[in-house]
Protein backbone atom coordinates (compact mmCIF):
# COMPACT_ATOMS: atom_id res chain seq x y z
CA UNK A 1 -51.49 4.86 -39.48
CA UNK A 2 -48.82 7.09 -37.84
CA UNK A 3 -45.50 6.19 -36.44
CA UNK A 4 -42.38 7.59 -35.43
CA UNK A 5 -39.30 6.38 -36.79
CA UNK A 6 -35.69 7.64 -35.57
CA UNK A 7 -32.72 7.12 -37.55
CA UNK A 8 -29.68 8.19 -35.48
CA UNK A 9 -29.91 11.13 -34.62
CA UNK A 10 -33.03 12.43 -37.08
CA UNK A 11 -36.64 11.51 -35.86
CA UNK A 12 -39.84 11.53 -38.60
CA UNK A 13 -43.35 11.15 -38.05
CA UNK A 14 -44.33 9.11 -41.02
CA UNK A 15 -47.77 8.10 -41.88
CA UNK A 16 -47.49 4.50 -43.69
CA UNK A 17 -50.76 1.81 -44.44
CA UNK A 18 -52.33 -0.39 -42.38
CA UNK A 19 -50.81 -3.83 -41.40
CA UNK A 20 -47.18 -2.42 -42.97
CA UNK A 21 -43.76 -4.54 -42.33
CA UNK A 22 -40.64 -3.08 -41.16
CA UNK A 23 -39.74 -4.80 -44.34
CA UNK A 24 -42.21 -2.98 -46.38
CA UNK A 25 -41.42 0.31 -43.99
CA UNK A 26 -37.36 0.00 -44.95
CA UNK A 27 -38.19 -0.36 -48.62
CA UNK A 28 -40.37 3.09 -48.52
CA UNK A 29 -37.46 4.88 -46.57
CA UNK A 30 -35.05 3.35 -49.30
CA UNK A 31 -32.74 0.95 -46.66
CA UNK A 32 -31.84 -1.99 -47.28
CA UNK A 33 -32.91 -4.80 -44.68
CA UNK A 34 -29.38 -6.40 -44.84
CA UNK A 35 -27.62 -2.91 -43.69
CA UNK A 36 -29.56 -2.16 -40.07
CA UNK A 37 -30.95 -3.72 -37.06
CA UNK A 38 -34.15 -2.44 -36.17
CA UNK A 39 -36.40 -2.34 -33.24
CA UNK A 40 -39.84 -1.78 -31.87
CA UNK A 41 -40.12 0.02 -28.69
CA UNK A 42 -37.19 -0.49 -27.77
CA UNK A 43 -37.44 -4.45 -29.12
CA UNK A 44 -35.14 -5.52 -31.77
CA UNK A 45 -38.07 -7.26 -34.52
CA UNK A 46 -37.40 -9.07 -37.77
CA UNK A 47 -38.31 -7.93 -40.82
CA UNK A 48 -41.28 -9.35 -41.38
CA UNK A 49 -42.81 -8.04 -38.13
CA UNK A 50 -45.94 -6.09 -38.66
CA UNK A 51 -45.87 -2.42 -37.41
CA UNK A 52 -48.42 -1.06 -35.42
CA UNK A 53 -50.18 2.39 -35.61
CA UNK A 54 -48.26 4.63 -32.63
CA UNK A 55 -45.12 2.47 -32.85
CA UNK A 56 -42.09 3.98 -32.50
CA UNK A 57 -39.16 2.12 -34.89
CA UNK A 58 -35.75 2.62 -34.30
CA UNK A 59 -33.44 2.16 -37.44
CA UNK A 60 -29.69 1.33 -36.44
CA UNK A 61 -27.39 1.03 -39.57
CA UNK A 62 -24.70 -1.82 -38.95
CA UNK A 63 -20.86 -1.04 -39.52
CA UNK A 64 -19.43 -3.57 -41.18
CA UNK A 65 -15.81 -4.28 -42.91
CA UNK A 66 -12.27 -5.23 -43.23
């Protein structure tokens, strides 16, 4: 199935299986879950929320520190 992901400023078009996890999605794109927020048109989701085909997932790395 095809979705479009956008990570900052960069957009793909990424073509991932059926019945994938943003979970499963972040570990294909090489993020780890504990570093971004991400969201589902325009929903923040959890990470074991299943994607569906035409979704558009936004990827939002978290700034963290002392």
């Amino acid at each position: 199935m095809d979705i479009e992901v956008i990570i900052g400023e960069d957009t793909l078009e990424k073509s991932i299986p059926e019945n994938s996890s943003i979970k499963e999605l972040l570990k294909l794109l090489e993020i780890p879950t504990e570093t971004v927020v991400v969201k589902r048109n325009q929903s923040i989701v959890i990470e074991e929320e299943i994607i569906n085909d035409g979704d558009t997932i936004e990827i939002i790395k978290v700034i963290y520190g002392g």
